[in-house]
Protein backbone atom coordinates (compact mmCIF):
# COMPACT_ATOMS: atom_id res chain seq x y z
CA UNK A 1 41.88 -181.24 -68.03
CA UNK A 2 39.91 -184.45 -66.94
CA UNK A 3 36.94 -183.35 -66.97
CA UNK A 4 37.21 -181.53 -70.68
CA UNK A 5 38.62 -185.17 -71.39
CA UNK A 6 35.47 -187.02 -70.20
CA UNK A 7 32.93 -183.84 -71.73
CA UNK A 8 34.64 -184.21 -75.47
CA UNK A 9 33.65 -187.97 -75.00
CA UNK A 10 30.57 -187.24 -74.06
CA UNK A 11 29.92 -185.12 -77.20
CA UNK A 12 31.13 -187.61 -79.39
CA UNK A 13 28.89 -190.23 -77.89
CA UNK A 14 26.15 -187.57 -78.52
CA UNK A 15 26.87 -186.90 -82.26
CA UNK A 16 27.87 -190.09 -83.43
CA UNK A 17 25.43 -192.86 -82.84
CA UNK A 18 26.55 -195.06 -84.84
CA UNK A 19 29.08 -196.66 -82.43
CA UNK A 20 27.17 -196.13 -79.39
CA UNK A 21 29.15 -198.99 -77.15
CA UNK A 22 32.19 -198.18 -78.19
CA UNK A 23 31.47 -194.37 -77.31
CA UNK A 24 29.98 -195.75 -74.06
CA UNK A 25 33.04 -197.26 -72.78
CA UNK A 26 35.33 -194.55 -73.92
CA UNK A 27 33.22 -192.34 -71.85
CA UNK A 28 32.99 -194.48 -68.91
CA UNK A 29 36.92 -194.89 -68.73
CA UNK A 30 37.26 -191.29 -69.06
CA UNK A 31 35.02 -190.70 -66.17
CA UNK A 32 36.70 -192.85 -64.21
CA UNK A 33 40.61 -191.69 -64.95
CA UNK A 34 38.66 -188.29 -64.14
CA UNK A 35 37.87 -189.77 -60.76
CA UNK A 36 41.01 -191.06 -59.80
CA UNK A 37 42.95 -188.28 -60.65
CA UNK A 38 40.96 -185.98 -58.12
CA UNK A 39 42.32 -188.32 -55.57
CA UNK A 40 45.72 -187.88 -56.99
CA UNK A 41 47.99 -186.10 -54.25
CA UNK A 42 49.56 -182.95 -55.32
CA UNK A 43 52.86 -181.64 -55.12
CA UNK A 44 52.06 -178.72 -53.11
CA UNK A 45 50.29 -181.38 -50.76
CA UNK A 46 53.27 -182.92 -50.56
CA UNK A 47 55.08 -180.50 -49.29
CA UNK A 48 53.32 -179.09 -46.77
CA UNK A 49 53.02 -182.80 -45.61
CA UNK A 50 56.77 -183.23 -45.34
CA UNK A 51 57.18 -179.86 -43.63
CA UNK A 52 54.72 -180.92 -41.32
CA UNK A 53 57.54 -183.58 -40.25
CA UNK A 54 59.45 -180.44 -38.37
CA UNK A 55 56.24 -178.56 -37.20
CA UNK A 56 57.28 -179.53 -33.18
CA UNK A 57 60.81 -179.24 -33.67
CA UNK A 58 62.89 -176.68 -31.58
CA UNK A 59 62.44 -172.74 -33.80
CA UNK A 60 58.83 -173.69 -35.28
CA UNK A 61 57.16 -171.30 -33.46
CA UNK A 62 53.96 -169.12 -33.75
CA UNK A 63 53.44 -167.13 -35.89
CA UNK A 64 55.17 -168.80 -38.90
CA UNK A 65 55.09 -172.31 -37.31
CA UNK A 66 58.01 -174.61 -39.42
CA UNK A 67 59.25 -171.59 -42.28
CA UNK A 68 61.11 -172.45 -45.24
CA UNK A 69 60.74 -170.07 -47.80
CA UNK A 70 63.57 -171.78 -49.68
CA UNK A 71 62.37 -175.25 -49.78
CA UNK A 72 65.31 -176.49 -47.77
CA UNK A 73 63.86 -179.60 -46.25
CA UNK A 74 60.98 -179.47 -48.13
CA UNK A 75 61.91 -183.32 -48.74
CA UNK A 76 61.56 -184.08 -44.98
CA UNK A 77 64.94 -185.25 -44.90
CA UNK A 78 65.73 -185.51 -41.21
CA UNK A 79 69.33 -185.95 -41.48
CA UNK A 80 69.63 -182.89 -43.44
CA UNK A 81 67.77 -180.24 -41.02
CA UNK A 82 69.86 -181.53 -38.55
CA UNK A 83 72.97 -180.43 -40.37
CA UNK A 84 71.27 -177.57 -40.92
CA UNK A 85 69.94 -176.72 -37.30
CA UNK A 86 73.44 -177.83 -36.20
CA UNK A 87 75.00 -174.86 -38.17
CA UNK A 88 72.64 -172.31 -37.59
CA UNK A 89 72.55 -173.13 -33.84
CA UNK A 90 76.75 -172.62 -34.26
CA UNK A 91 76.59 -169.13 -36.81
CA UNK A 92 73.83 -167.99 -33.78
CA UNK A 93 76.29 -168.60 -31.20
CA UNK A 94 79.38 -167.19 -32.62
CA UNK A 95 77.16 -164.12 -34.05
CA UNK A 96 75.97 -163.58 -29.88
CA UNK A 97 79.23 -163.67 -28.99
CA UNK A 98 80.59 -161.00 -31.96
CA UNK A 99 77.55 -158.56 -31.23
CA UNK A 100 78.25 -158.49 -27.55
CA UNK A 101 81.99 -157.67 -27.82
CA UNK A 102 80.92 -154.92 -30.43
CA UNK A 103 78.79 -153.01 -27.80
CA UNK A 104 81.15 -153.70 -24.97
CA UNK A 105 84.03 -152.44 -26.34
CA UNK A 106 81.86 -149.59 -27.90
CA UNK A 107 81.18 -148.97 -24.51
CA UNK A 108 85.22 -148.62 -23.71
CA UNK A 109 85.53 -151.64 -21.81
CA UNK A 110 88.41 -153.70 -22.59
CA UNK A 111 91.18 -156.15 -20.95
CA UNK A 112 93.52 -154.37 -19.24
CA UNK A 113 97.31 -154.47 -19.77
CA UNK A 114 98.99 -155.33 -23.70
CA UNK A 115 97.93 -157.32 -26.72
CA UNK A 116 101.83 -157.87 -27.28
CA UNK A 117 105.26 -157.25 -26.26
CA UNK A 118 105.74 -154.01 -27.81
CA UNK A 119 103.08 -152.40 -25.59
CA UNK A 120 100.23 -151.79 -27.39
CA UNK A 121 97.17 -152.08 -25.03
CA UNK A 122 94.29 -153.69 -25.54
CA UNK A 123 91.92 -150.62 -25.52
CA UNK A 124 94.23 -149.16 -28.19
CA UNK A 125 92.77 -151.57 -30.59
CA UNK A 126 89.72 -149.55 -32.71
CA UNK A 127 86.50 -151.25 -32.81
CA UNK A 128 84.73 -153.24 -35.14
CA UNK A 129 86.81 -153.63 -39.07
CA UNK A 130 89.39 -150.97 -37.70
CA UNK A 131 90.28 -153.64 -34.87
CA UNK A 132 92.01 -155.82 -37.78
CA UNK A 133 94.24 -152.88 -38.84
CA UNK A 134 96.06 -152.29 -35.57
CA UNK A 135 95.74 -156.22 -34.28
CA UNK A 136 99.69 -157.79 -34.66
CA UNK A 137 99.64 -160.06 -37.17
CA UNK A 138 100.95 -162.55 -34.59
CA UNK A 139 97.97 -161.73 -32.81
CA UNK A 140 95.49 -162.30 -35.48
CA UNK A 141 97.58 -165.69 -36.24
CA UNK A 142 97.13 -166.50 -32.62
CA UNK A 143 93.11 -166.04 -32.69
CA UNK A 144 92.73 -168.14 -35.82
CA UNK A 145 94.79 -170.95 -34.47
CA UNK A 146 92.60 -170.75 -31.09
CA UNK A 147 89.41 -170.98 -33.19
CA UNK A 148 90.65 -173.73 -35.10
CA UNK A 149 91.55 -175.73 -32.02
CA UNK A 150 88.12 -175.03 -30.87
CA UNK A 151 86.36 -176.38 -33.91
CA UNK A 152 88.45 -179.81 -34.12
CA UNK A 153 88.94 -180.20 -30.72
CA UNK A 154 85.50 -178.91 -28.09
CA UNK A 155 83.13 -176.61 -30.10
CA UNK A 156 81.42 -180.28 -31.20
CA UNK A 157 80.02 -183.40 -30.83
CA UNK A 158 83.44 -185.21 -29.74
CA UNK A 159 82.11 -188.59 -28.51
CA UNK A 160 79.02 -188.84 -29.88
CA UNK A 161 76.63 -188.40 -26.95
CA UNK A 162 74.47 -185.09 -28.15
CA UNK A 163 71.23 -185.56 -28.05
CA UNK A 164 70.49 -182.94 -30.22
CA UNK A 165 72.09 -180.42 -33.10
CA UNK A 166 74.62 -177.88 -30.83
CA UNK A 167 74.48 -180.41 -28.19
CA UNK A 168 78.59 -179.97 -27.55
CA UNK A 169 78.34 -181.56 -23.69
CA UNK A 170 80.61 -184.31 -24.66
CA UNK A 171 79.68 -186.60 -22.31
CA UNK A 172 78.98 -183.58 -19.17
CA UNK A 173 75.73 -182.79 -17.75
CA UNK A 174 76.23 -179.23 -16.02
CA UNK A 175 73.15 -179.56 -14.60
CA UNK A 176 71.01 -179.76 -18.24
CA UNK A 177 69.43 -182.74 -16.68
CA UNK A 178 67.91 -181.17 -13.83
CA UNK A 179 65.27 -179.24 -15.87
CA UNK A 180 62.34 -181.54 -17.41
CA UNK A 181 61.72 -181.86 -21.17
CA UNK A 182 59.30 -178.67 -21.84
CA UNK A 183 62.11 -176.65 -19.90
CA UNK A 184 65.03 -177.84 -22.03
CA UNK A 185 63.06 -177.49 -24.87
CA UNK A 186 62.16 -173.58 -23.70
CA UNK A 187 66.06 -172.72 -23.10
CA UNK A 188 67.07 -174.39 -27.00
CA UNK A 189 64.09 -172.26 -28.17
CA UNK A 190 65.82 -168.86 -26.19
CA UNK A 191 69.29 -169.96 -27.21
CA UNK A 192 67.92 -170.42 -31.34
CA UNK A 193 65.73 -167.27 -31.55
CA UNK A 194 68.43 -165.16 -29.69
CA UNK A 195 71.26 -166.76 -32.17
CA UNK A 196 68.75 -165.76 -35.09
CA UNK A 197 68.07 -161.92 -33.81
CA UNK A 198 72.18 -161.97 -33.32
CA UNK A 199 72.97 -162.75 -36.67
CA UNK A 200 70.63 -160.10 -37.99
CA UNK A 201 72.67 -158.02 -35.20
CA UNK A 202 75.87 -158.24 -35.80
CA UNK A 203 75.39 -158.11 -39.79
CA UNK A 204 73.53 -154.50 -39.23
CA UNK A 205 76.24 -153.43 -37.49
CA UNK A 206 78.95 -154.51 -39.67
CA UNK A 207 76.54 -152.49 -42.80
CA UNK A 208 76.44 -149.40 -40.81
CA UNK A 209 79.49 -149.19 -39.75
CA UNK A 210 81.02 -148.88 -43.36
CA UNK A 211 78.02 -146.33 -43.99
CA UNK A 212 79.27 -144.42 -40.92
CA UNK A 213 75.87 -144.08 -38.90
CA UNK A 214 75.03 -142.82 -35.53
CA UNK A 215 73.25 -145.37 -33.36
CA UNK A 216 71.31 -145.60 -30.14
CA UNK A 217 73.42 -147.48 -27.37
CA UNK A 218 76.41 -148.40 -29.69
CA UNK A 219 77.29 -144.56 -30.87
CA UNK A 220 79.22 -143.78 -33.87
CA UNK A 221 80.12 -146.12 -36.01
């Protein structure tokens, strides 16, 4: 749009000679607002520079390097991917630890003995949705109040020490400080990318389990 700018000056100059320094200038200021506004950073420049902020951080990894198809952090707000990291790093863990009980209890292994007083066992419980039909109530009232405890209470940065979104230590070392910086950052990478293929998972197996398939490994559904 410049550069039509600076031509349609250029014509006048051309067809009207009669104010030839006035035309001048006009067309020398266009050239140069022209100019400048090739130098003029772009939005999509922008952007890519401020998701170039994340490119080494843990889950920007070949072949999609730092994705955000949704724009997310697209303003390379640092506090906000780590809220962000921090809750997908928590949905990954609780979706490894919902796709593993599927397939082991799939697999007819369960706790031995009762889930209650009036006898009924643990591997009397149906799997996946069905498991919330035959579950006491008391039961289910129990396992909320447990999770609850475990968000306020461990599941989190208590004191302050993480050094990183999911970091839930709380002031332990369990021997993460044995292993140097490229192998910590290799073990977050396992635990994010196994959280991510989890939650994909445990969400195909809730979907065919209401459409009643037949799987490999898990059976029917």
């Amino acid at each position: 749009r410049h550069c039509i700018f600076a031509i349609t000056f250029f014509h006048n100059y051309q067809t009207n000679q009669t104010k030839p320094n006035n035309n001048m200038k006009l067309v020398i200021i266009a050239s140069l607002v022209a100019s400048a506004a090739a130098f003029a950073p772009s939005k999509s420049a922008s952007k890519t520079t401020s998701l170039s902020a994340f490119e080494n951080e843990v889950g920007a990894q070949v072949p999609l390097g730092m994705f955000d198809p949704l724009g997310l952090v697209e303003d390379g707000n640092q506090a906000k991917f780590d809220r962000l990291r921090y809750v997908e790093v928590k949905h990954g863990r609780i979706a490894m630890l919902a796709f593993m009980g599927q397939i082991t209890t799939r697999a007819g292994i369960h706790f031995p003995g009762d889930i209650d007083n009036a006898g009924t066992s643990f591997d009397s419980v149906g799997n996946g949705f069905a498991g919330l039909n035959d579950v006491p109530l008391g039961g289910i009232q129990q396992m909320i109040g447990f999770i609850g405890v475990l968000e306020l209470l461990a599941m989190k940065d208590v004191d302050g020490t993480g050094e990183f979104p999911g970091d839930f230590r709380n002031g332990g070392d369990y021997g993460w400080s044995k292993w140097s910086a490229e192998t910590q950052k290799a073990k977050r990478s396992i635990e994010l990318n196994n959280g991510r293929a989890a939650m994909m998972g445990i969400l195909g197996l809730m979907v065919h389990e209401q459409l009643g398939s037949n799987m490999p490994l898990v059976g029917q559904l």
